[in-house]
C-alpha atoms as a PDB file:
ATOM      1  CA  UNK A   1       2.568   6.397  11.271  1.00  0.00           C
ATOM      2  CA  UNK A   2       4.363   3.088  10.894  1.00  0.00           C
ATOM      3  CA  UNK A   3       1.077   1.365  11.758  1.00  0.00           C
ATOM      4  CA  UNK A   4      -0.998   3.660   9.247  1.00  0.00           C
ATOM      5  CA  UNK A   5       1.659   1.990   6.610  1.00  0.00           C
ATOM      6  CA  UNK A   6       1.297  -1.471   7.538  1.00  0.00           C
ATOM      7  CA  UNK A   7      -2.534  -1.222   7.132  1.00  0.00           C
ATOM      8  CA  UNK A   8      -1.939   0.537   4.514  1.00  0.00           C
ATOM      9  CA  UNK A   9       0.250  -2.056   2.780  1.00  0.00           C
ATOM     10  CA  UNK A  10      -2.318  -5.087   3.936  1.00  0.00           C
ATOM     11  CA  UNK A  11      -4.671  -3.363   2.122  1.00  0.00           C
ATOM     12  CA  UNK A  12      -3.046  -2.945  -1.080  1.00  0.00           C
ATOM     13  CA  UNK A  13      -1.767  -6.464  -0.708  1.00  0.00           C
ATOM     14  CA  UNK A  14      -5.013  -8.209  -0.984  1.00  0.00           C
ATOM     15  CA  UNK A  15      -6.666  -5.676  -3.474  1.00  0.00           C
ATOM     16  CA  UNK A  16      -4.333  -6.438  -6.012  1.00  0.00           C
ATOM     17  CA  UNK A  17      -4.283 -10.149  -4.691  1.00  0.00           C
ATOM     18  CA  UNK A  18      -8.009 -10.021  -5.909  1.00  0.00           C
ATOM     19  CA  UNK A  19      -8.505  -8.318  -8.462  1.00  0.00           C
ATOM     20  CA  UNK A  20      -4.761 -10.663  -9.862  1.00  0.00           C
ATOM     21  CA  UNK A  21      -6.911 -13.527  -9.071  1.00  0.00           C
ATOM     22  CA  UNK A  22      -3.983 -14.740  -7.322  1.00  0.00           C
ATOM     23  CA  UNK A  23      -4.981 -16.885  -3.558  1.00  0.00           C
ATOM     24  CA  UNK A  24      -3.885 -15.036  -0.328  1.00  0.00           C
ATOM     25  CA  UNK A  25      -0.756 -17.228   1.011  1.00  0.00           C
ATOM     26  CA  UNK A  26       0.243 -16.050   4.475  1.00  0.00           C
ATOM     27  CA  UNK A  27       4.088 -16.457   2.986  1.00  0.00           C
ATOM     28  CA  UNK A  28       3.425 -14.308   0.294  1.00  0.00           C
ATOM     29  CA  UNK A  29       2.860 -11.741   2.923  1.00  0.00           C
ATOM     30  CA  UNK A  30       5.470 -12.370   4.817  1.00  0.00           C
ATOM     31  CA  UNK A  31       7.824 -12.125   1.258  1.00  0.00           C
ATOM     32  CA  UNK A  32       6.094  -8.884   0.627  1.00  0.00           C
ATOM     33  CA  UNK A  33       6.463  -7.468   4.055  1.00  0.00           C
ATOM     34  CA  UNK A  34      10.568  -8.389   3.984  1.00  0.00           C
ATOM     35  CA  UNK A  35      11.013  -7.056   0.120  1.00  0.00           C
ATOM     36  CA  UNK A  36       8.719  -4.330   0.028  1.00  0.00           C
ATOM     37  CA  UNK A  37       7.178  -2.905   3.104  1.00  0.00           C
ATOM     38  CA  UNK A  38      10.607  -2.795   5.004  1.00  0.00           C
ATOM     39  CA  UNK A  39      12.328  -0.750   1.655  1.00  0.00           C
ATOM     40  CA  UNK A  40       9.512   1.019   1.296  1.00  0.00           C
ATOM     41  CA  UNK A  41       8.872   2.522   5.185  1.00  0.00           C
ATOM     42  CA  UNK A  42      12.590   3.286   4.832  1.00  0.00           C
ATOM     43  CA  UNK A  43      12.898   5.320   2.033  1.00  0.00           C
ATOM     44  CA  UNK A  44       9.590   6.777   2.519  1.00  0.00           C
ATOM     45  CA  UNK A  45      10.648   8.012   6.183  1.00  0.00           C
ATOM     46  CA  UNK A  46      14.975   8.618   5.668  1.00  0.00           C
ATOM     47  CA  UNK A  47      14.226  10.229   1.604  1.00  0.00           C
ATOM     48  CA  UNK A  48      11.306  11.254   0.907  1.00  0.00           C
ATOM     49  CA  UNK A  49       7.204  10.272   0.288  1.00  0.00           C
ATOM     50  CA  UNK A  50       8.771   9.955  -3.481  1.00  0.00           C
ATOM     51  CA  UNK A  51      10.984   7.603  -3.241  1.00  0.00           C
ATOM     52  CA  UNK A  52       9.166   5.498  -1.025  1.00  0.00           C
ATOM     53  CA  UNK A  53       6.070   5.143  -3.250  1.00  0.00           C
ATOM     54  CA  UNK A  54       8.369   4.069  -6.116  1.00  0.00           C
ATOM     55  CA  UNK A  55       9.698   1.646  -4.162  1.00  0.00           C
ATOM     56  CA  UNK A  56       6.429   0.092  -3.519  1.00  0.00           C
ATOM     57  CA  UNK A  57       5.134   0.227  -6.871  1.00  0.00           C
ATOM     58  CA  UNK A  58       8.399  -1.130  -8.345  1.00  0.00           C
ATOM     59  CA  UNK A  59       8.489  -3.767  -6.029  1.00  0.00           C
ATOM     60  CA  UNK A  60       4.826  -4.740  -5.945  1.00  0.00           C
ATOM     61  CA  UNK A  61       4.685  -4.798  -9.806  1.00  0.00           C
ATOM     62  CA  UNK A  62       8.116  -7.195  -9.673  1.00  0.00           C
ATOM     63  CA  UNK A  63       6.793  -9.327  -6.766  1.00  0.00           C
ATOM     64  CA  UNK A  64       3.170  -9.710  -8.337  1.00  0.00           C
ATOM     65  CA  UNK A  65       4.531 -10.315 -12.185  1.00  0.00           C
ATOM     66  CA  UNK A  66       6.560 -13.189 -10.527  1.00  0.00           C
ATOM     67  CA  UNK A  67       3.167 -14.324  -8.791  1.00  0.00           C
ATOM     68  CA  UNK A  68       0.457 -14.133 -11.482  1.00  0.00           C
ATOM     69  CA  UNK A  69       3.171 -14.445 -14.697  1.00  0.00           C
ATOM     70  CA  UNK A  70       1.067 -12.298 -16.581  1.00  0.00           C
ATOM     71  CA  UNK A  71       1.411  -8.687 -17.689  1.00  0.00           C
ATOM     72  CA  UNK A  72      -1.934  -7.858 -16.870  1.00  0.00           C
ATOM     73  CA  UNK A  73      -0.646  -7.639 -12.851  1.00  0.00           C
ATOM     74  CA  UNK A  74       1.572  -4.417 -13.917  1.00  0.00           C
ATOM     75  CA  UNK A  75      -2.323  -2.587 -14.471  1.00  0.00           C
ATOM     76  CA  UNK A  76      -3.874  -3.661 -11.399  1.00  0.00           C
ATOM     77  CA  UNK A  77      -1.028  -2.793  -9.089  1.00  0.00           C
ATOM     78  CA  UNK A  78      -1.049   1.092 -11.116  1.00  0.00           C
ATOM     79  CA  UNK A  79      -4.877   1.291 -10.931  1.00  0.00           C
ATOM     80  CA  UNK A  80      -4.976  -0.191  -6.919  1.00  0.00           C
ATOM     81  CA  UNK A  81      -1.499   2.129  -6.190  1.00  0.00           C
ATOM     82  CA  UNK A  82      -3.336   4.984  -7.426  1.00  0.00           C
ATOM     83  CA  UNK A  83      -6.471   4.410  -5.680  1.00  0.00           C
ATOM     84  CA  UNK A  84      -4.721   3.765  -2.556  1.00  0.00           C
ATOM     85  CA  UNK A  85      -2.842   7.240  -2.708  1.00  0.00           C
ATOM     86  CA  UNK A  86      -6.072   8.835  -3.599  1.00  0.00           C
ATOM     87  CA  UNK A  87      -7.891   6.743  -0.511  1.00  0.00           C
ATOM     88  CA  UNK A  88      -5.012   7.909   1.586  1.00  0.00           C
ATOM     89  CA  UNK A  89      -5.190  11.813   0.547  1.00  0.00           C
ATOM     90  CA  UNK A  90      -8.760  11.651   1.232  1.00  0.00           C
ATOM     91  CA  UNK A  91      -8.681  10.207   4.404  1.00  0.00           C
ATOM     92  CA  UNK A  92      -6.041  12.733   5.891  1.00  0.00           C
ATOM     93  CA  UNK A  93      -8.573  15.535   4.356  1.00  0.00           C
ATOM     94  CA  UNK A  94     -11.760  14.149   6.295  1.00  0.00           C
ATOM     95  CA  UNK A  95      -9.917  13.637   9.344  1.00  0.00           C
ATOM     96  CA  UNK A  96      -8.294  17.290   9.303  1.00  0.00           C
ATOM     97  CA  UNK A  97     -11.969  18.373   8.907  1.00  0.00           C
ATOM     98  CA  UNK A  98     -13.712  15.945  11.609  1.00  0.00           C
ATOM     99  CA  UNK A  99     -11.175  15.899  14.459  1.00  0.00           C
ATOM    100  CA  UNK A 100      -9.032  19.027  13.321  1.00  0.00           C
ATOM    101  CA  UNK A 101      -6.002  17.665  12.295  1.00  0.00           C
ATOM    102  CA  UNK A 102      -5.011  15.579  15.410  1.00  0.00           C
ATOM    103  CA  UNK A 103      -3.490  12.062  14.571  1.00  0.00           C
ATOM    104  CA  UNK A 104      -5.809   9.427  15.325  1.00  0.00           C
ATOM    105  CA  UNK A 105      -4.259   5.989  13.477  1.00  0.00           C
ATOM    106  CA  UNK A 106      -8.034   4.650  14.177  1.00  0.00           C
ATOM    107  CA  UNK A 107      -9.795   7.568  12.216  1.00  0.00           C
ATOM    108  CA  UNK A 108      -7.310   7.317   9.711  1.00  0.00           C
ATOM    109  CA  UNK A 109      -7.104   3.283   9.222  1.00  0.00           C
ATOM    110  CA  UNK A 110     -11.252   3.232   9.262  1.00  0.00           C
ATOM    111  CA  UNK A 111     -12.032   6.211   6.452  1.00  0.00           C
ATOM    112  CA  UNK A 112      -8.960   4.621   4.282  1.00  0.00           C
ATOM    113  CA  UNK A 113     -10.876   1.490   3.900  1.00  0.00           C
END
């Protein structure tokens, strides 16, 4: 699951990355693995799936406002968050109805992108 979340995370990364117009930096990354990833996994696995997707989205809208300095960045990271979430519920449906529920991070990581 923790790998699911890291591909996950990539993912959104570089979406909102793109459509920011910001250029991919291997430290910002890193910076958003440390401050957001690592929060994120934690509260998402120790609280709830709540409280770990608010962390993300918090701290992807702070760390990509400081990035792009624009207010525009707050609207891609809601429309990219959402699509993710909707990317990810879909993806858990298709695999429950191809393989019959069994985890498979490969399934999962190839019909989420």
């Amino acid at each position: 699951m923790i790998i699911i979340g890291i591909i996950e995370f990539i993912a959104l990364f570089i979406a909102i990355l793109f459509l920011a117009n910001i250029r991919f930096d291997l430290l910002k990354l890193i910076v958003g693995f440390i401050l957001i990833l690592m929060p994120s996994l934690i509260g998402y696995f120790y609280f709830s799936q709540g409280v770990g997707i608010i962390v993300l989205f918090v701290g992807l809208s702070f760390l990509f406002y400081i990035f792009a300095k624009t207010k525009w960045v707050l609207i891609d990271v809601c429309i990219v968050i959402m699509l993710g979430i909707f990317a990810d519920n879909i993806s858990q449906f298709l695999q429950n109805k191809l393989i019959g529920g069994r985890d498979s991070i490969i399934m999962h990581i190839v019909l989420f992108s």
